[in-house]
N, C-alpha and C. Protein backbone atom coordinates (compact mmCIF):
# COMPACT_ATOMS: atom_id res chain seq x y z
N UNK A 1 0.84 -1.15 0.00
CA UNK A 1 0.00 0.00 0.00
C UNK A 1 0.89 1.22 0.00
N UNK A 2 0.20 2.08 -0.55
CA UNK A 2 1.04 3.03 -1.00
C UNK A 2 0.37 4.83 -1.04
N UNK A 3 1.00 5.60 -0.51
CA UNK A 3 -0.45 6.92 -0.57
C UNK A 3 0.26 8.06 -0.35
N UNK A 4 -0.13 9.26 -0.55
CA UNK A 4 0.61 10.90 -0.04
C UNK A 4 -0.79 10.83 0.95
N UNK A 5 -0.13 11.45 2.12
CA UNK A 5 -1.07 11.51 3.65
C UNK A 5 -0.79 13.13 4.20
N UNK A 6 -1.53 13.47 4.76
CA UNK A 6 -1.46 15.37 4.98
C UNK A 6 -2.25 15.19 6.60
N UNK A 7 -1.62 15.65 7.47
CA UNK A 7 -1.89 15.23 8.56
C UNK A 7 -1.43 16.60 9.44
N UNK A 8 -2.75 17.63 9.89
CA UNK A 8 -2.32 18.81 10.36
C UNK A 8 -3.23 19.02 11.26
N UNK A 9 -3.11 20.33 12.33
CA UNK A 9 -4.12 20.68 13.17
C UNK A 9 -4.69 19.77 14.45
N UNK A 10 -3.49 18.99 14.60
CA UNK A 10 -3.81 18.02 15.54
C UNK A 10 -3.94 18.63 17.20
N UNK A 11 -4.74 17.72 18.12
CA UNK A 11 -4.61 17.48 19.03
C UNK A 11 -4.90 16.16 19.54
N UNK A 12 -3.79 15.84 20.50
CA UNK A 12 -3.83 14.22 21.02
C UNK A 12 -4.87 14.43 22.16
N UNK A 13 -5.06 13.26 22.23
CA UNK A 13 -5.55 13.02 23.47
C UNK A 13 -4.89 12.78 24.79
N UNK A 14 -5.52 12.58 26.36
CA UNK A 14 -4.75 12.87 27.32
C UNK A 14 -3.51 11.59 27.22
N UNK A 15 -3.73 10.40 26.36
CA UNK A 15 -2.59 9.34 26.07
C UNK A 15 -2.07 9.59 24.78
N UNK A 16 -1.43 10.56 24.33
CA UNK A 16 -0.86 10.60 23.52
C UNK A 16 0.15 9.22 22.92
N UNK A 17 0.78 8.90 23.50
CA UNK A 17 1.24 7.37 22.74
C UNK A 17 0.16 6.27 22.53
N UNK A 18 -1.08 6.06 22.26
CA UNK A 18 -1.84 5.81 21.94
C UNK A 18 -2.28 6.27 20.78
N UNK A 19 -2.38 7.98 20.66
CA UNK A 19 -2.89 8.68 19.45
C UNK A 19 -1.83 8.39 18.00
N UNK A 20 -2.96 8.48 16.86
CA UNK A 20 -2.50 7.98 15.84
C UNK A 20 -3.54 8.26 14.43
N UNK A 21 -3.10 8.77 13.28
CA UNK A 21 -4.13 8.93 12.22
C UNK A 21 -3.54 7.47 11.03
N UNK A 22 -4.22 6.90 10.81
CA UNK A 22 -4.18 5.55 10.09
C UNK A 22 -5.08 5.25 9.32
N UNK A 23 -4.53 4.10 8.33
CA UNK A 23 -5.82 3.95 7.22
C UNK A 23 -5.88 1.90 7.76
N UNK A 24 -7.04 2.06 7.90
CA UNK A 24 -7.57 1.16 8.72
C UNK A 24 -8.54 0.08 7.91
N UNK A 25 -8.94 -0.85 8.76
CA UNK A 25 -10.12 -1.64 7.48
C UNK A 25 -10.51 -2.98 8.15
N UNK A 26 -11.10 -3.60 7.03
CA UNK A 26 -11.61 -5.26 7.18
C UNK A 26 -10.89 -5.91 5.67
N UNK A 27 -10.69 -7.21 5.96
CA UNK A 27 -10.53 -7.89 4.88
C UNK A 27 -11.00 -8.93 4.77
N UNK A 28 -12.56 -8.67 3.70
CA UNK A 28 -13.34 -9.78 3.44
C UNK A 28 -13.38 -10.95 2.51
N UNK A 29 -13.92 -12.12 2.62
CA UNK A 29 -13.98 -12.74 1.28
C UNK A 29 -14.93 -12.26 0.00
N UNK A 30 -15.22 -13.37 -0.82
CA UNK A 30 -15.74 -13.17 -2.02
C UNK A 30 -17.32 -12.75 -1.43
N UNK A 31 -17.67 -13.71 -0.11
CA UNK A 31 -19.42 -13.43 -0.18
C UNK A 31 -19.48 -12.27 0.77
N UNK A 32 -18.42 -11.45 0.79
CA UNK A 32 -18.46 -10.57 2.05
C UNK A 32 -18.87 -10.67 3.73
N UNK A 33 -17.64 -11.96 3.99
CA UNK A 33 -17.46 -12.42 5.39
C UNK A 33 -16.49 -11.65 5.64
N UNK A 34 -16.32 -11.08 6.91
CA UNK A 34 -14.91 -10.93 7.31
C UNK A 34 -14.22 -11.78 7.62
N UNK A 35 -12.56 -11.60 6.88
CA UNK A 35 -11.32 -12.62 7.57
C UNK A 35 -10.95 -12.25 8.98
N UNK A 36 -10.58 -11.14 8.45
CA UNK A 36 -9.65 -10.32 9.35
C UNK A 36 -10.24 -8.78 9.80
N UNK A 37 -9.49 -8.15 10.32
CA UNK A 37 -9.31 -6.41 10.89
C UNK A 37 -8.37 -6.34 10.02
N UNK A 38 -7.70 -5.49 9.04
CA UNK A 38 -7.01 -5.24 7.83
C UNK A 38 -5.81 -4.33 8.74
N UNK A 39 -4.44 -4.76 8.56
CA UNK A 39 -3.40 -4.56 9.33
C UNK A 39 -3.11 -3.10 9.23
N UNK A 40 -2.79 -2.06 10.23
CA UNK A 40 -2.69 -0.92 9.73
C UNK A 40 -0.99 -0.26 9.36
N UNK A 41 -0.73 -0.58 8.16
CA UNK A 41 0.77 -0.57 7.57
C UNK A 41 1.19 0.97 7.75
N UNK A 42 0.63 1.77 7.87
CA UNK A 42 0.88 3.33 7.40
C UNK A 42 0.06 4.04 9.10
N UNK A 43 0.47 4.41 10.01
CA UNK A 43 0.19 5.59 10.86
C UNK A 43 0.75 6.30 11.41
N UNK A 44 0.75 7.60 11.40
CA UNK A 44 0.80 8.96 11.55
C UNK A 44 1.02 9.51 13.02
N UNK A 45 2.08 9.90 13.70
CA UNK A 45 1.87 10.45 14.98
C UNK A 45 2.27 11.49 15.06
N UNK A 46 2.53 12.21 14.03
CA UNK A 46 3.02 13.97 14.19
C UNK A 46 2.12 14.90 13.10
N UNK A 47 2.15 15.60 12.95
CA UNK A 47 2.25 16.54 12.07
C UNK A 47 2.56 16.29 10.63
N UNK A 48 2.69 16.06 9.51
CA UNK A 48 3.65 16.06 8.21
C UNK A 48 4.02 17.05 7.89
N UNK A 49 3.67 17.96 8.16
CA UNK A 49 4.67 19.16 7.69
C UNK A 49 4.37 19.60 6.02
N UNK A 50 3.04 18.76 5.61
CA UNK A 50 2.89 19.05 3.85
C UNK A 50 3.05 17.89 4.15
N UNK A 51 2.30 17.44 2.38
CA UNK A 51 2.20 16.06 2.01
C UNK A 51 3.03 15.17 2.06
N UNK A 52 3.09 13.73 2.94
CA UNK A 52 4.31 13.23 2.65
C UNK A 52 4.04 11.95 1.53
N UNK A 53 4.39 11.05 1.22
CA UNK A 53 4.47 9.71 0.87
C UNK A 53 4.69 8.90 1.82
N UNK A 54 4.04 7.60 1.80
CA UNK A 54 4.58 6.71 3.14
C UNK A 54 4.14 4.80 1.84
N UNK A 55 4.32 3.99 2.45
CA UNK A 55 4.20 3.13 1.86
C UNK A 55 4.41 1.90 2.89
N UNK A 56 3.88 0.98 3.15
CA UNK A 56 3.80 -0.17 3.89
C UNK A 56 2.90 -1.60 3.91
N UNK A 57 3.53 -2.93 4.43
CA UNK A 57 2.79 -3.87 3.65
C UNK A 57 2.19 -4.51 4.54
N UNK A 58 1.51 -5.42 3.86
CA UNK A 58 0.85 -6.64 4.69
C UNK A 58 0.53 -8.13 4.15
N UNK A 59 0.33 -9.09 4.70
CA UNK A 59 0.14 -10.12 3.96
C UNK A 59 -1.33 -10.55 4.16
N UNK A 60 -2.21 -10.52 3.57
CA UNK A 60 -3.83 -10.97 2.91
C UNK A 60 -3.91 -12.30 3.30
N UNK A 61 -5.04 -12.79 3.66
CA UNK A 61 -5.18 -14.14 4.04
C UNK A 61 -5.68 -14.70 3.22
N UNK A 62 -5.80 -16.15 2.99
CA UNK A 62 -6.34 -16.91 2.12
C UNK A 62 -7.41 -16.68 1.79
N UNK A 63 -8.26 -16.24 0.66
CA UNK A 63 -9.42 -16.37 0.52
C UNK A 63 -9.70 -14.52 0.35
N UNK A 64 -8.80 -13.55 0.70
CA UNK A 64 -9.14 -12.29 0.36
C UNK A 64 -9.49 -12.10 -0.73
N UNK A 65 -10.87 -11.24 -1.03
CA UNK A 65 -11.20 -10.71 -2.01
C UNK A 65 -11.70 -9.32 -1.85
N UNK A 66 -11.97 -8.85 -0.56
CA UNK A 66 -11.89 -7.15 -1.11
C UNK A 66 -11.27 -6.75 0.40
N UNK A 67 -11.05 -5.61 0.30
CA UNK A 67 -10.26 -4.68 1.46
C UNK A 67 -11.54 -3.44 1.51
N UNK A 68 -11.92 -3.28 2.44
CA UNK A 68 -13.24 -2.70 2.92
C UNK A 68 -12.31 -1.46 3.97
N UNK A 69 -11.69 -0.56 3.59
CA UNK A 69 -10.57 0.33 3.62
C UNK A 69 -11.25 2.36 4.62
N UNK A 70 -11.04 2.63 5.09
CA UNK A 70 -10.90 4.06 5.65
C UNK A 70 -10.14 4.64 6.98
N UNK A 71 -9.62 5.80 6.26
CA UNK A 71 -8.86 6.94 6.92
C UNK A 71 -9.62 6.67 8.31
N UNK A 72 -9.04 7.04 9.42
CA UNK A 72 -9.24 7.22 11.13
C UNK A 72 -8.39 8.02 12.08
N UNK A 73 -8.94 8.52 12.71
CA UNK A 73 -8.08 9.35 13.39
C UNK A 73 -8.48 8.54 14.96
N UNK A 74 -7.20 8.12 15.86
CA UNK A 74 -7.72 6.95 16.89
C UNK A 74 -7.11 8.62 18.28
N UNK A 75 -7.65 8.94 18.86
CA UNK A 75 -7.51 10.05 19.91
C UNK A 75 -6.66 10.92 19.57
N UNK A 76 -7.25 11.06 18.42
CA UNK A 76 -7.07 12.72 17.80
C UNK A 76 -7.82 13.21 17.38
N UNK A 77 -7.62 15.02 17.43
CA UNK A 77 -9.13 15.84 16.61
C UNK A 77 -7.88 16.60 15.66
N UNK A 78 -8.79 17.01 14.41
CA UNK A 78 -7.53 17.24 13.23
C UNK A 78 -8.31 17.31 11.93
N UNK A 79 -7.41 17.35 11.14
CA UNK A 79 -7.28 16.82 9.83
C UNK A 79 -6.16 16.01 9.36
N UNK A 80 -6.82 14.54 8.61
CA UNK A 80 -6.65 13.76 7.61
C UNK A 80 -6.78 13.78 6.68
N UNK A 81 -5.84 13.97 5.80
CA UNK A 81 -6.20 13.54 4.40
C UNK A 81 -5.46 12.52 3.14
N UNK A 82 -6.02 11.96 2.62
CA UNK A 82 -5.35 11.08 1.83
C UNK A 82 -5.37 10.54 0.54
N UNK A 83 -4.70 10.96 -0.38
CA UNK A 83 -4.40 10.87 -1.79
C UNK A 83 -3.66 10.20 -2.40
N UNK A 84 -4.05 9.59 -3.94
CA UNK A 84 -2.86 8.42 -4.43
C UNK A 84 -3.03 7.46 -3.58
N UNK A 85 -4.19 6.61 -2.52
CA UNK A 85 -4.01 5.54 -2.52
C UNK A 85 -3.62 4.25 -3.26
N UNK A 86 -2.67 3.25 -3.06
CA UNK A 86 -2.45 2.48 -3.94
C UNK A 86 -2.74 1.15 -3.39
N UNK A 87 -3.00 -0.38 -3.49
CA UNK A 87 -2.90 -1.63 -3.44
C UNK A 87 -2.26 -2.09 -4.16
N UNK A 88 -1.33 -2.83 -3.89
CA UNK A 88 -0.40 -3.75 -5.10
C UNK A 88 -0.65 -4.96 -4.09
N UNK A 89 -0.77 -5.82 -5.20
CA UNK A 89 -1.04 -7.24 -4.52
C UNK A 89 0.11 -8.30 -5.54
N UNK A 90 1.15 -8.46 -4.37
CA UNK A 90 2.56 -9.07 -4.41
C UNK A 90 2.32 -10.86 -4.60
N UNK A 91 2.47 -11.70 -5.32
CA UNK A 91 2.77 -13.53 -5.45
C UNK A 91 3.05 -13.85 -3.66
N UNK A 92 2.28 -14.80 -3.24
CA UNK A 92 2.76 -15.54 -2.00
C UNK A 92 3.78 -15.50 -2.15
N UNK A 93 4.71 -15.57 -0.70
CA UNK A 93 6.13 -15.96 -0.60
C UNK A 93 6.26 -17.02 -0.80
């Protein structure tokens, strides 16, 4: 996964090492069961300073067929934003 992320105007909450803006999800099968909670490869604990790029992976479980995917902000108030999302889906190891 792959994305430019813009992450400004924050405030944490009173646990700040907890706080975090992330792109979050489910990963269902074909009849739309959930497998999984969809791993969160990419989150945010500062500021970006302007758009950055970030990129990070995960491995899909047997039987994935869609990624049921959105932006979250977990004890923070702010703005998120996120552009150029990408999925590349890599051959089993």
């Amino acid at each position: 996964m792959s994305g430019r992320f813009l992450l400004e105007k924050i405030e944490c909450a009173t646990e700040p090492k907890w706080s975090a803006a992330f792109i979050g999800g489910a990963v269902l099968d074909a009849a739309g069961n959930k497998l999984i909670n969809m791993p969160t490869p990419i989150h945010l604990t500062q500021p970006t300073g302007g758009w950055m790029q970030k990129e990070g992976t995960f491995e899909l479980p047997e039987g994935a067929a869609v990624l049921d995917i959105g932006p979250g902000l977990y004890h923070f108030s702010g703005d998120f934003s996120v552009d150029d999302l990408v999925y590349h889906v890599l051959p089993p190891k």
